[in-house]
Structures are given as C-alpha cells and as structure tokens.
PDB file of N, CA and C in Angstrom:
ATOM      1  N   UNK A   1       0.815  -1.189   0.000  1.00  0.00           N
ATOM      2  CA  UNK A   1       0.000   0.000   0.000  1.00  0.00           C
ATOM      3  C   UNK A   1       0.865   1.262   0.000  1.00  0.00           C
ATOM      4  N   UNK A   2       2.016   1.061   0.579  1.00  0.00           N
ATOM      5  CA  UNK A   2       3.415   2.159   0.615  1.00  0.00           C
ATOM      6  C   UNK A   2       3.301   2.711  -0.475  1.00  0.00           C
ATOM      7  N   UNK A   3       3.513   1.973  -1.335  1.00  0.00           N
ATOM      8  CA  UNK A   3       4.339   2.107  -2.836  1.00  0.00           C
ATOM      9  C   UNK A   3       2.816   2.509  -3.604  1.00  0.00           C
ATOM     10  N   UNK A   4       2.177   2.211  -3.617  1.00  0.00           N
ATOM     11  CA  UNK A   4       0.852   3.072  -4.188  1.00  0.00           C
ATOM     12  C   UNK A   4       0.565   4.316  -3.847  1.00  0.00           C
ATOM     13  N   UNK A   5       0.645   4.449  -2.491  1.00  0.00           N
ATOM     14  CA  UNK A   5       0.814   5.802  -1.876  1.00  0.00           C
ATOM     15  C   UNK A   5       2.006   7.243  -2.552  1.00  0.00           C
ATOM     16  N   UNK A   6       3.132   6.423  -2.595  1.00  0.00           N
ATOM     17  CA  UNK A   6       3.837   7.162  -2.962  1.00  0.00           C
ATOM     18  C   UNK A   6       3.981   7.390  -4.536  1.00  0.00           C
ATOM     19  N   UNK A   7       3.037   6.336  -5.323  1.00  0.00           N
ATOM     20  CA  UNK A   7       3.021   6.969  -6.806  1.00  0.00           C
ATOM     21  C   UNK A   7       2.514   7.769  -6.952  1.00  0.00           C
ATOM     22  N   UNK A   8       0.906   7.763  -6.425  1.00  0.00           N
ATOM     23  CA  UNK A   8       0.103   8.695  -6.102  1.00  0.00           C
ATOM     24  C   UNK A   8       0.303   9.701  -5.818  1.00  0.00           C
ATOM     25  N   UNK A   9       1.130  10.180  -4.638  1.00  0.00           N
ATOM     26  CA  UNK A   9       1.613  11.320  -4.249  1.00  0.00           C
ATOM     27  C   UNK A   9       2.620  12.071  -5.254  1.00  0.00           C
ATOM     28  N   UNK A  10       3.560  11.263  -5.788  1.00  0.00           N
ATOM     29  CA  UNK A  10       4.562  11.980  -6.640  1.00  0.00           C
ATOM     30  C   UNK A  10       3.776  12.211  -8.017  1.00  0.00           C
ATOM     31  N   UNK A  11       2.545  11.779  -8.400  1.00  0.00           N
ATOM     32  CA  UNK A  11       1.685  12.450  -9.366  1.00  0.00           C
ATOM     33  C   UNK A  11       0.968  13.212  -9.663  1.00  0.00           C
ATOM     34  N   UNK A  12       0.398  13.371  -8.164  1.00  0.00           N
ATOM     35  CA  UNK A  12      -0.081  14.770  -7.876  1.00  0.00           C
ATOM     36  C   UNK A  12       0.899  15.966  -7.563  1.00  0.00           C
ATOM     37  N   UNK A  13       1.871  15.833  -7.078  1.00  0.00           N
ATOM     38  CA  UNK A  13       2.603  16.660  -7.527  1.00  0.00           C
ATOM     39  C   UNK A  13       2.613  17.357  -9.096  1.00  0.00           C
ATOM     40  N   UNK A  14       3.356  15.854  -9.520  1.00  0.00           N
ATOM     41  CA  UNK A  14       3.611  16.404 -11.007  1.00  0.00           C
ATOM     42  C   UNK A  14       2.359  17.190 -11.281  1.00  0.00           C
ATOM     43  N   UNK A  15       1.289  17.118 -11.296  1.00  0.00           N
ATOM     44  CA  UNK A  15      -0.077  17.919 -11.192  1.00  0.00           C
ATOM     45  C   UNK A  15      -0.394  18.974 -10.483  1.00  0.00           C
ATOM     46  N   UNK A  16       0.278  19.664  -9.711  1.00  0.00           N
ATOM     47  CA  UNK A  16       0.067  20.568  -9.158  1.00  0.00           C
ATOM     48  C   UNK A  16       1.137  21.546  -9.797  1.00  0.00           C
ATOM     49  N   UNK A  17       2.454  20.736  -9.888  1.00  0.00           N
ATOM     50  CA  UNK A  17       3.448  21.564 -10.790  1.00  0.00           C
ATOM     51  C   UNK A  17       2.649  21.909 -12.093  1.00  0.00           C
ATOM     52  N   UNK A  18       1.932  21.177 -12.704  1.00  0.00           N
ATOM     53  CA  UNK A  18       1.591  21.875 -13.975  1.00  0.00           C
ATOM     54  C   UNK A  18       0.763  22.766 -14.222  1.00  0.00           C
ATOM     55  N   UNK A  19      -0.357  22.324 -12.720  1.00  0.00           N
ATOM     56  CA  UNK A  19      -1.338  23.729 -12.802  1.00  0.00           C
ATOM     57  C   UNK A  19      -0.275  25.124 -12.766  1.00  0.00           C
ATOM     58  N   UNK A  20       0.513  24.910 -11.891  1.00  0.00           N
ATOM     59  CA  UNK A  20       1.503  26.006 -11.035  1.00  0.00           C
ATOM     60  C   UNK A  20       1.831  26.390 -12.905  1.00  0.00           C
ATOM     61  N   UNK A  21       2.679  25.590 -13.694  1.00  0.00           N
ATOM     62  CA  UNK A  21       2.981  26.339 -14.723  1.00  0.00           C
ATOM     63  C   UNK A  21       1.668  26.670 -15.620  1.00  0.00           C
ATOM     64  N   UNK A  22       0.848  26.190 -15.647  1.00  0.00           N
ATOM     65  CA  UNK A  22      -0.334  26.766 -16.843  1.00  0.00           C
ATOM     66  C   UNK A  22      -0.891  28.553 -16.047  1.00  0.00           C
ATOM     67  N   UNK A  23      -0.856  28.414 -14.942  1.00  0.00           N
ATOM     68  CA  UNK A  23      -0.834  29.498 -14.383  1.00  0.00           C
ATOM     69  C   UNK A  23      -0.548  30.230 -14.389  1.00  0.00           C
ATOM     70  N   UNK A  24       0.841  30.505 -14.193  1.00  0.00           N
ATOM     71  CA  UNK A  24       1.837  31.374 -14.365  1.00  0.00           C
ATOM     72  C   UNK A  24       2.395  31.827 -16.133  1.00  0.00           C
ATOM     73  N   UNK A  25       2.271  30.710 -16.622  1.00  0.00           N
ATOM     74  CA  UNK A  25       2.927  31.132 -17.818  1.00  0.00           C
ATOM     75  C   UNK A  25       1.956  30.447 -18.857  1.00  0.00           C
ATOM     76  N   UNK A  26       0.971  29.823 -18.760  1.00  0.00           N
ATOM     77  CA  UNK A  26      -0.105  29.199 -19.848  1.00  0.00           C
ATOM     78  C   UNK A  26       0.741  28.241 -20.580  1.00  0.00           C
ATOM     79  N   UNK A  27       1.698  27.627 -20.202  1.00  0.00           N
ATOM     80  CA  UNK A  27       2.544  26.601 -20.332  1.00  0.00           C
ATOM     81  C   UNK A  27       2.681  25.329 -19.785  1.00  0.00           C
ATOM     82  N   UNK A  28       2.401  23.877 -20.106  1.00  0.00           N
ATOM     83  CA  UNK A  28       1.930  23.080 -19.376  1.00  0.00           C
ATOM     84  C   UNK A  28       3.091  21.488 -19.702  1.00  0.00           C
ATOM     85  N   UNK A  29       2.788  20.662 -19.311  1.00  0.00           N
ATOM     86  CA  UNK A  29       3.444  19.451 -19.852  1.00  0.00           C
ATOM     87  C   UNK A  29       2.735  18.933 -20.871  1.00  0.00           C
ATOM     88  N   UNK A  30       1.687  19.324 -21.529  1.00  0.00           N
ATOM     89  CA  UNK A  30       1.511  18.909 -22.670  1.00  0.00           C
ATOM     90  C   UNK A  30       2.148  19.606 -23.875  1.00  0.00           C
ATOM     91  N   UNK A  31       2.838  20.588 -23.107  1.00  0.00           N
ATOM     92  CA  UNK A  31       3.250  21.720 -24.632  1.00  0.00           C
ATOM     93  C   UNK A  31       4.648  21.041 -24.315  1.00  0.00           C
ATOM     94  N   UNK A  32       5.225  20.147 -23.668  1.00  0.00           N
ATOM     95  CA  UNK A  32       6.700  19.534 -23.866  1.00  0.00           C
ATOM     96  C   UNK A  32       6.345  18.007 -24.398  1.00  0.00           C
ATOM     97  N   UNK A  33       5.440  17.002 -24.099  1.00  0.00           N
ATOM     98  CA  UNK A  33       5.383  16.130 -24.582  1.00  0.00           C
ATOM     99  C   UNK A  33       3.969  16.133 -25.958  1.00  0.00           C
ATOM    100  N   UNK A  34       4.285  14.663 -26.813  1.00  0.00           N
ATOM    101  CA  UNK A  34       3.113  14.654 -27.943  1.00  0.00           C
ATOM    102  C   UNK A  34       1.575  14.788 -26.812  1.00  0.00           C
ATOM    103  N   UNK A  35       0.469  15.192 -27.535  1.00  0.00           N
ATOM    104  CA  UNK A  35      -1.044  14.695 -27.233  1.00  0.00           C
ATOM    105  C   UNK A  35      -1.090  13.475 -26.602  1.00  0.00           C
ATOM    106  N   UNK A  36      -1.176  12.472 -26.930  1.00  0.00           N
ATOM    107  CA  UNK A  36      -0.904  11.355 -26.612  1.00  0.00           C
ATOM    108  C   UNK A  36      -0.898  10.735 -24.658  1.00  0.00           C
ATOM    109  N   UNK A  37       0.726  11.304 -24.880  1.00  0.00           N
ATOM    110  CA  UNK A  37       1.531  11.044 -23.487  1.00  0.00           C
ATOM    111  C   UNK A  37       0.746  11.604 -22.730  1.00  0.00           C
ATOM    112  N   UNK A  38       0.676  13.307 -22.966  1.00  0.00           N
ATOM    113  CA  UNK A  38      -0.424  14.359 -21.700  1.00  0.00           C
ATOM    114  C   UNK A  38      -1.315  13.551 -21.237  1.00  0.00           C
ATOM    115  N   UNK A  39      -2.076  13.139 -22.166  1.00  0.00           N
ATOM    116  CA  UNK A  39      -3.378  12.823 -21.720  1.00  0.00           C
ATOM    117  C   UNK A  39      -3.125  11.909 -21.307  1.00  0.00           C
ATOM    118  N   UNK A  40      -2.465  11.005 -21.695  1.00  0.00           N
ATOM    119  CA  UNK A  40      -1.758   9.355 -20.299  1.00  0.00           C
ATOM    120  C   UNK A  40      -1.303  10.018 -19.233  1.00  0.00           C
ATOM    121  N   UNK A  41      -0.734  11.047 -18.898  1.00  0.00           N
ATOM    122  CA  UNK A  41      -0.436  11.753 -17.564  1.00  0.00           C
ATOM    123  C   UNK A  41      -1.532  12.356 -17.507  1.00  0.00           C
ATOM    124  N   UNK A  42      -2.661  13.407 -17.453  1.00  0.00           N
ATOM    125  CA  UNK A  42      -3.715  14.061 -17.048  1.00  0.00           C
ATOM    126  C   UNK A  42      -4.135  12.732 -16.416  1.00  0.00           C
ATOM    127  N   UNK A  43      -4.758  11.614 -17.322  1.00  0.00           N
ATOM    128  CA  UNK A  43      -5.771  10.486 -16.529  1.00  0.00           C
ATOM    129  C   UNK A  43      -5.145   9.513 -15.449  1.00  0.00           C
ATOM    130  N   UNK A  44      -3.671   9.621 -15.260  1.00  0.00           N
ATOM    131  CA  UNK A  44      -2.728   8.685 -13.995  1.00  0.00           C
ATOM    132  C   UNK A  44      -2.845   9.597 -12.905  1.00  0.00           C
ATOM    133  N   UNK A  45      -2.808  11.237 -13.452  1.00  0.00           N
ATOM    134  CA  UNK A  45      -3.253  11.949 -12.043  1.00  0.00           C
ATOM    135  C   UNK A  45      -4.097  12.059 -11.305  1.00  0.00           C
ATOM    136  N   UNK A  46      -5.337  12.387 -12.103  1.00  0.00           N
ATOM    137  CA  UNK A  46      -6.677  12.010 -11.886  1.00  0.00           C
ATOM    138  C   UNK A  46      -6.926  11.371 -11.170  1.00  0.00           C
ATOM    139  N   UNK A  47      -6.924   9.371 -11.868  1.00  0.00           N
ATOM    140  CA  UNK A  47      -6.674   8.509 -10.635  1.00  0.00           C
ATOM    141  C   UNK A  47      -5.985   8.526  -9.562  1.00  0.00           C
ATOM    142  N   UNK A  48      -4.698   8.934  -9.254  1.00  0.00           N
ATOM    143  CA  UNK A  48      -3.956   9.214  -8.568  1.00  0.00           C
ATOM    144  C   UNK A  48      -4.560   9.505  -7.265  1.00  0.00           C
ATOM    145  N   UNK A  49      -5.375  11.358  -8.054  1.00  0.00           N
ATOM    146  CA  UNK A  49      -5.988  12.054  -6.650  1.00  0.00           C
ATOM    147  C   UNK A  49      -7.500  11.031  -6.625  1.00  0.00           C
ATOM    148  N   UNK A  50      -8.245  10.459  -7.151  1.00  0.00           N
ATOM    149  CA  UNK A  50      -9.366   9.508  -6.919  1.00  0.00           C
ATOM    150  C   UNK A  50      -8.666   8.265  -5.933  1.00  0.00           C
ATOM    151  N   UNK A  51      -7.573   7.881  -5.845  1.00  0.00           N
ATOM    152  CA  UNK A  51      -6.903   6.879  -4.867  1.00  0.00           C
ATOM    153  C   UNK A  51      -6.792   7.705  -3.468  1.00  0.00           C
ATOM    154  N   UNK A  52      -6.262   8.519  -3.671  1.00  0.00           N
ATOM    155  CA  UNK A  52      -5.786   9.419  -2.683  1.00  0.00           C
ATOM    156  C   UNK A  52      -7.106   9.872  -1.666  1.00  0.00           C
ATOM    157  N   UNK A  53      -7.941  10.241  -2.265  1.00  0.00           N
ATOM    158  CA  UNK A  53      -9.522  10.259  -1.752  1.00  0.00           C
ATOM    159  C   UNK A  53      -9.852   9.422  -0.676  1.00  0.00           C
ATOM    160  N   UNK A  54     -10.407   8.501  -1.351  1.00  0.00           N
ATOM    161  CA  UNK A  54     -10.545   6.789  -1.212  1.00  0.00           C
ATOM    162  C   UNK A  54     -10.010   6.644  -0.112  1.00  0.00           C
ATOM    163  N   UNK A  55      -8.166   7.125   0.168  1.00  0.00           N
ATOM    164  CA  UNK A  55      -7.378   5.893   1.199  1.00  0.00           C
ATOM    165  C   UNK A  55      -6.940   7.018   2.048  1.00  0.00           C
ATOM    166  N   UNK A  56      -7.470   8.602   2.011  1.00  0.00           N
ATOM    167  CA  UNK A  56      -6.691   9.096   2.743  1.00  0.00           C
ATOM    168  C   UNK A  56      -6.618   8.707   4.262  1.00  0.00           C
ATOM    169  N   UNK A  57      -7.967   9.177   4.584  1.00  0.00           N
ATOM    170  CA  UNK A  57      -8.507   8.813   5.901  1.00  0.00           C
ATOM    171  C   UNK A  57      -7.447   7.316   6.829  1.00  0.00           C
ATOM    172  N   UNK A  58      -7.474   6.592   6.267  1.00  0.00           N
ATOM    173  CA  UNK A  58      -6.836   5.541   7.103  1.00  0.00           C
ATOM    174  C   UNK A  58      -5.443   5.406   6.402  1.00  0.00           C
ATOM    175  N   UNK A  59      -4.642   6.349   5.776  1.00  0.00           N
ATOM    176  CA  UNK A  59      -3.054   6.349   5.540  1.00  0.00           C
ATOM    177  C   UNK A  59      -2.591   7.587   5.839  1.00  0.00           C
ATOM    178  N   UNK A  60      -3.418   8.632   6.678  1.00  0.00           N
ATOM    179  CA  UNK A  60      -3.233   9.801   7.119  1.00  0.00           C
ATOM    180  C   UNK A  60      -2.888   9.798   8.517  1.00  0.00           C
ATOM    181  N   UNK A  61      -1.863  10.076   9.048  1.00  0.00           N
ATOM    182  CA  UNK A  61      -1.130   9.907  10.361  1.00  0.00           C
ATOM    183  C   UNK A  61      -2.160  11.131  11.585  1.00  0.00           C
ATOM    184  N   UNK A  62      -2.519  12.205  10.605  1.00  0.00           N
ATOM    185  CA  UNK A  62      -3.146  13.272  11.616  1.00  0.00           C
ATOM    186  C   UNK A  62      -5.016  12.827  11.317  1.00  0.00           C
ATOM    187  N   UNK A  63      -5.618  12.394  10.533  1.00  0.00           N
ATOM    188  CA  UNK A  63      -6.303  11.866   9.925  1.00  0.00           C
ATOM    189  C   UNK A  63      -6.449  10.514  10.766  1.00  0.00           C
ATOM    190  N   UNK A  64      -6.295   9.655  11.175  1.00  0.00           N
ATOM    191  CA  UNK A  64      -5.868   8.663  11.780  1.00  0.00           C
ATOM    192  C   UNK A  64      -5.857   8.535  13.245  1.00  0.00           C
ATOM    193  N   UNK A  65      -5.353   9.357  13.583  1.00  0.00           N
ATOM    194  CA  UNK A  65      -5.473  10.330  15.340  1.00  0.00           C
ATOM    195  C   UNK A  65      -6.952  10.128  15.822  1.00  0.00           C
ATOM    196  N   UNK A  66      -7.394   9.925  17.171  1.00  0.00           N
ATOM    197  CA  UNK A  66      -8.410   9.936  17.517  1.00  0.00           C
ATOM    198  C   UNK A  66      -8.271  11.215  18.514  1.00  0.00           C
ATOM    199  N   UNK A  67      -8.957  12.072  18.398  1.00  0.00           N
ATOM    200  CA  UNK A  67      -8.538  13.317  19.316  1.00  0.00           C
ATOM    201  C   UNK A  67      -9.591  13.570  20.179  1.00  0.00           C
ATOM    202  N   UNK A  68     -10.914  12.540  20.189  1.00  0.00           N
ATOM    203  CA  UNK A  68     -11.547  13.081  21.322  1.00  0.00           C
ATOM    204  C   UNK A  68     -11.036  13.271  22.188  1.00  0.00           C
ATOM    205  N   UNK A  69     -11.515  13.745  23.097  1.00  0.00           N
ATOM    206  CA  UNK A  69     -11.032  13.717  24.549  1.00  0.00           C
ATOM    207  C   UNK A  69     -11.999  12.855  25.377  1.00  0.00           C
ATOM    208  N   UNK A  70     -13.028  12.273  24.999  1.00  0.00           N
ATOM    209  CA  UNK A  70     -13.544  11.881  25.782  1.00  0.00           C
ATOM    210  C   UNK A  70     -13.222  10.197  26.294  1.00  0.00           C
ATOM    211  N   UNK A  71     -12.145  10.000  24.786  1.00  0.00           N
ATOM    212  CA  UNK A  71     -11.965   8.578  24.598  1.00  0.00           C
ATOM    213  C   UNK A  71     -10.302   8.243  25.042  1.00  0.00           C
ATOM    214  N   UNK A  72      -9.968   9.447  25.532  1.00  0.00           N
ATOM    215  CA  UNK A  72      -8.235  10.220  26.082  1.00  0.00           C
ATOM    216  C   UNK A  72      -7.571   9.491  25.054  1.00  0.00           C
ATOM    217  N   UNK A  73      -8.020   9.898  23.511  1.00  0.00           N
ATOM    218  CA  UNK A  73      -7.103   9.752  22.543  1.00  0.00           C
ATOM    219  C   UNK A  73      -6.315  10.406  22.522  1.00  0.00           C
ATOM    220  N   UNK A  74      -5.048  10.514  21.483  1.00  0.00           N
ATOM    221  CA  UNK A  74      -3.799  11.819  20.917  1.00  0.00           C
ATOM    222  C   UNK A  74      -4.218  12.987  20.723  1.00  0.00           C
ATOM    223  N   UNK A  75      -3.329  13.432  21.051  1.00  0.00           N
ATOM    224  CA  UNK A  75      -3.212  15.207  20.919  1.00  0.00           C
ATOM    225  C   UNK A  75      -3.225  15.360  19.539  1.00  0.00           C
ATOM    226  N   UNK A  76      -4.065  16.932  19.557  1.00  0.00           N
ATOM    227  CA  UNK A  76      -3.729  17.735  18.122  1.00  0.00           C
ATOM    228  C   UNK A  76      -2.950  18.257  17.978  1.00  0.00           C
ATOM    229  N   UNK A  77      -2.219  18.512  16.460  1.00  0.00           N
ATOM    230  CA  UNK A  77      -0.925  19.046  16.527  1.00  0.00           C
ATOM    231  C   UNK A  77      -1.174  20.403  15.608  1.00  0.00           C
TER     232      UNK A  77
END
C-alpha cells in the first residue's frame, strides 16, 4: 500500500506543478510532450488524486489520530 501511496503522491505533484505552470505562464506538460503522453499523464493523475480520496482517511497519520477527549485519545498538533 506504501508504494501506491507514494506513486500517487509523486503524481499529484507532477499535477500541481503543472497547474503552477499553466498558471503562471499558460505553459503546461503537454506543450513539452506529444497529445498522446499528456493525456496518459492528465488520466494517472486524476486517478492518482481519486486513490488518494478513497485511502486518505486511514493512511493519514493526523487523519488517523483519535482526538476526542472523551476517549483520552492523541493530541492535536
């Protein structure tokens, strides 16, 4: 589940970097690779953040935390 996690994560990145450049400069990773590829990266991110959804809750360390107090779970940080 590690290693899913961390594809996931390093794809949304790459996805956030590209909003960051279409943003800034209307320049994206599809204007460096063919049609093709983009859109095989747009839809791995996609899924990516649709995994990420899905599994955050129970692979989220603060997420994960029980902070009632009534149940003298962990502290908030």
């Amino acid at each position: 589940m590690k290693m899913y996690h961390t594809i996931a994560f390093t794809l949304l990145v790459i996805g956030g970097l590209n909003w960051l450049l279409i943003g800034l400069f209307s320049w994206g990773i599809g204007n460096l690779v063919g049609d093709l590829i983009s859109r095989i990266i747009y839809i791995l991110v996609g899924l990516a953040a649709i995994y990420e959804v899905a599994t955050h809750k129970q692979n989220c360390r603060q997420c994960g935390v029980n902070t009632s107090p009534s149940t003298g779970g962990g502290t908030m940080v």
